[in-house]
C-alpha atoms as a PDB file:
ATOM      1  CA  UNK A   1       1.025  42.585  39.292  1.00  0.00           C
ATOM      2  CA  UNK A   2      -1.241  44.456  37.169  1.00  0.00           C
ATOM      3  CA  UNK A   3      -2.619  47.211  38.300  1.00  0.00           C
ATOM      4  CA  UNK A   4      -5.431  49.686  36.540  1.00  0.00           C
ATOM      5  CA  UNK A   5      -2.797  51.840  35.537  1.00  0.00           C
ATOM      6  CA  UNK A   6      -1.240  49.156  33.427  1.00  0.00           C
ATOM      7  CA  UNK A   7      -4.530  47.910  32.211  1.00  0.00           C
ATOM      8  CA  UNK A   8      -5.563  50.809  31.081  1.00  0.00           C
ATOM      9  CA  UNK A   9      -2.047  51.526  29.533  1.00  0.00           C
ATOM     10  CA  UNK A  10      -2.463  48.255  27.865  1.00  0.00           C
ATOM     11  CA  UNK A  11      -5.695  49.024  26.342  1.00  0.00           C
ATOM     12  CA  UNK A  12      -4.103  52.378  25.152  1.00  0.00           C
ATOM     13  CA  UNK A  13      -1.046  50.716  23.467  1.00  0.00           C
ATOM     14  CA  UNK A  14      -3.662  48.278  21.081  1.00  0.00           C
ATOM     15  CA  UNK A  15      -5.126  51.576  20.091  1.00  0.00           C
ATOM     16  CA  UNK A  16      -2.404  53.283  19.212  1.00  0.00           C
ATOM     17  CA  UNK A  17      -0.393  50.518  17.549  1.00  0.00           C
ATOM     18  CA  UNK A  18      -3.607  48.452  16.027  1.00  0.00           C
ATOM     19  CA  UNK A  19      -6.185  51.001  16.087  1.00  0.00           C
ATOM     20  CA  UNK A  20      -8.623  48.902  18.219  1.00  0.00           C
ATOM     21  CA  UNK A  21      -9.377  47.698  21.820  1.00  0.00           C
ATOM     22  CA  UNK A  22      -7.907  44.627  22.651  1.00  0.00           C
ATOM     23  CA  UNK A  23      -9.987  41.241  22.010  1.00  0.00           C
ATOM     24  CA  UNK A  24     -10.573  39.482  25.441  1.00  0.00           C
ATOM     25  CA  UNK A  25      -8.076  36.520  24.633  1.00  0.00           C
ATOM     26  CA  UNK A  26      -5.443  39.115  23.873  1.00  0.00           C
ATOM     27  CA  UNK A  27      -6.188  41.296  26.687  1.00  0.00           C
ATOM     28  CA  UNK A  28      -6.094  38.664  29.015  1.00  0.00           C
ATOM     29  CA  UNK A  29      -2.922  37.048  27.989  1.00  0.00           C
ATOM     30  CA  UNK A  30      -0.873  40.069  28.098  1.00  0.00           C
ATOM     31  CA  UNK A  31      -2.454  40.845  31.672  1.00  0.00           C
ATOM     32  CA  UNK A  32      -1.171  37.577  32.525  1.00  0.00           C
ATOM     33  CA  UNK A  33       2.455  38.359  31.218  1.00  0.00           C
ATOM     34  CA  UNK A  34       2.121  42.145  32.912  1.00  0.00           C
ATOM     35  CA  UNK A  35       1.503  39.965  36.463  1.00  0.00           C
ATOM     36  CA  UNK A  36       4.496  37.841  35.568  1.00  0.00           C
ATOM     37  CA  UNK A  37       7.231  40.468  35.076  1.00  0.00           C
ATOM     38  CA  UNK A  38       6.870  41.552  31.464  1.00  0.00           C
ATOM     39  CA  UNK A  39       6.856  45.473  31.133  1.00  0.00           C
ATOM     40  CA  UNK A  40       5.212  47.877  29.060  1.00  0.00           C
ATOM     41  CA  UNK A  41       8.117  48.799  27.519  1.00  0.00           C
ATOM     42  CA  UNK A  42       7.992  45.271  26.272  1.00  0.00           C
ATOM     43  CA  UNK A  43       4.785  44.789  24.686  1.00  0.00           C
ATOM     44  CA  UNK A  44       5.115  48.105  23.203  1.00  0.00           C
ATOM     45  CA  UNK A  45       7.983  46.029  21.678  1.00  0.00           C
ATOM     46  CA  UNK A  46       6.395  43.426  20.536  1.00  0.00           C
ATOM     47  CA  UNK A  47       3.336  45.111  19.407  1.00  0.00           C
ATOM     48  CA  UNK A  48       5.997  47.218  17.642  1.00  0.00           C
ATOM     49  CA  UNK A  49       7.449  44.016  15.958  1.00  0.00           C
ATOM     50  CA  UNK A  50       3.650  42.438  15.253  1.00  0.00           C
ATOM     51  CA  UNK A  51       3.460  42.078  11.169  1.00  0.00           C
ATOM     52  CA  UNK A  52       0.142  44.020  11.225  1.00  0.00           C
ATOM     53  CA  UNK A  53       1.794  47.129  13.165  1.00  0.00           C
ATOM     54  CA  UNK A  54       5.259  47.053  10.964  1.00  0.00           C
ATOM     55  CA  UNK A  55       3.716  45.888   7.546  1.00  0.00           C
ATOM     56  CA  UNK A  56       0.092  46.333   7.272  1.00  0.00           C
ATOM     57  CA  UNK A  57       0.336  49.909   9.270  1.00  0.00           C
ATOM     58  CA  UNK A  58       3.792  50.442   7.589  1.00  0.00           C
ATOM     59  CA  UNK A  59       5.398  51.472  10.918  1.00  0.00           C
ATOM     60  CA  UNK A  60       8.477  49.226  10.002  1.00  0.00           C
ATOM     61  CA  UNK A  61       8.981  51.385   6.875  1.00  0.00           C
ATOM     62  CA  UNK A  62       8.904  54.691   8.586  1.00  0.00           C
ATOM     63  CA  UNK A  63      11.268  57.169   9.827  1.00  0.00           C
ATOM     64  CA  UNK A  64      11.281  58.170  13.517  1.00  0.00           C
ATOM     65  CA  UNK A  65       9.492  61.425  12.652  1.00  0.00           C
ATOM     66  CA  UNK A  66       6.764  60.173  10.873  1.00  0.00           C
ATOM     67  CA  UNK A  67       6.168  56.929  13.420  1.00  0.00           C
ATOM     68  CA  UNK A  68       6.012  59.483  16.015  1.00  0.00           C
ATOM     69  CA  UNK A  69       3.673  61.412  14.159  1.00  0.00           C
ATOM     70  CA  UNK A  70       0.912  58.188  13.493  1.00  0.00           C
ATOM     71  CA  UNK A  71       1.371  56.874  17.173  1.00  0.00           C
ATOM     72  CA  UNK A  72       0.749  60.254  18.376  1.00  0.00           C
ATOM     73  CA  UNK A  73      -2.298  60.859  15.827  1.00  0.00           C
ATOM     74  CA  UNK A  74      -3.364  57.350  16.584  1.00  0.00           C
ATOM     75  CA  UNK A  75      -3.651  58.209  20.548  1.00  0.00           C
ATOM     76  CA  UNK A  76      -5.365  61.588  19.936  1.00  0.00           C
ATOM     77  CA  UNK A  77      -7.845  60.758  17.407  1.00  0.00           C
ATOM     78  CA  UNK A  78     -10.701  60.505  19.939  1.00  0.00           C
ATOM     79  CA  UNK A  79      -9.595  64.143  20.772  1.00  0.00           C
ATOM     80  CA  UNK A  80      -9.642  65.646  17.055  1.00  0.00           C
ATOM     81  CA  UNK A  81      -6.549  63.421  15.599  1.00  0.00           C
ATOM     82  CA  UNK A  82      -4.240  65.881  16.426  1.00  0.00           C
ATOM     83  CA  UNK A  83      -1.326  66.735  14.734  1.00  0.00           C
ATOM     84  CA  UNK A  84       2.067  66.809  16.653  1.00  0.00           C
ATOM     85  CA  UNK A  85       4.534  70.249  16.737  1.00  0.00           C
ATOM     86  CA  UNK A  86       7.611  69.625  15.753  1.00  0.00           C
ATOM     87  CA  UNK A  87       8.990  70.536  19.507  1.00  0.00           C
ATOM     88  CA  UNK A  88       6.885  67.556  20.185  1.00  0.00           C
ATOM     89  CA  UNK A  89       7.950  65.101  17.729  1.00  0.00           C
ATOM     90  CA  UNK A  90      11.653  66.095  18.963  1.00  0.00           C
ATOM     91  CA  UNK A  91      10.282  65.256  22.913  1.00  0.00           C
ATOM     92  CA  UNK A  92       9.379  61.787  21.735  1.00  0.00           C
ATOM     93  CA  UNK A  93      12.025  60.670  19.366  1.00  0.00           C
ATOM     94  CA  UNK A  94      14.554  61.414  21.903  1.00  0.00           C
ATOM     95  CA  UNK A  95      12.351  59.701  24.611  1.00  0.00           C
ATOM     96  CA  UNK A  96      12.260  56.441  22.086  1.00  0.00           C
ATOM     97  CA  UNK A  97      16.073  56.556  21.594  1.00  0.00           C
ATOM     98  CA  UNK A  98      16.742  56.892  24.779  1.00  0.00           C
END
């Protein structure tokens, strides 16, 4: 079932992989398939896999560093666009991978 947690997770996995909020068509659809069984880790997938996140956005052509680096900026930017440390880039690659 979704719950806000995943709502709001959703909302913050269209902004970091599309750089928007959700439209209400796609936000409702993938609440539907969040109350059906699909998980986070899934849409992140497909977002992942969406030919505007891998081609237009380029994420498909980049290594795991420098992904890690946009997703992260992407996330942050409405606190400054931060820049990740190295030690943190390392923290997320090896939380991808595994």
């Amino acid at each position: 079932m979704s719950t806000p947690t995943s709502s709001s997770i959703l909302v913050g996995l269209y902004d970091a992989f599309f750089l928007r909020a959700p439209d209400e068509a796609g936000y409702t659809s993938w609440v539907a398939k969040i109350n059906a069984g699909t998980t986070l880790n899934s849409i992140s997938k497909s977002f992942f896999d969406h030919p505007y996140a891998s081609t237009t956005l380029g994420y498909a052509g980049m290594t795991l560093d420098a992904y890690v680096s946009a997703i992260y900026k992407n996330i942050l930017n409405g606190t400054g666009g931060q820049v990740p440390t190295q030690p943190e880039i390392d923290y997320w690659k090896t939380y991808i991978t595994n």
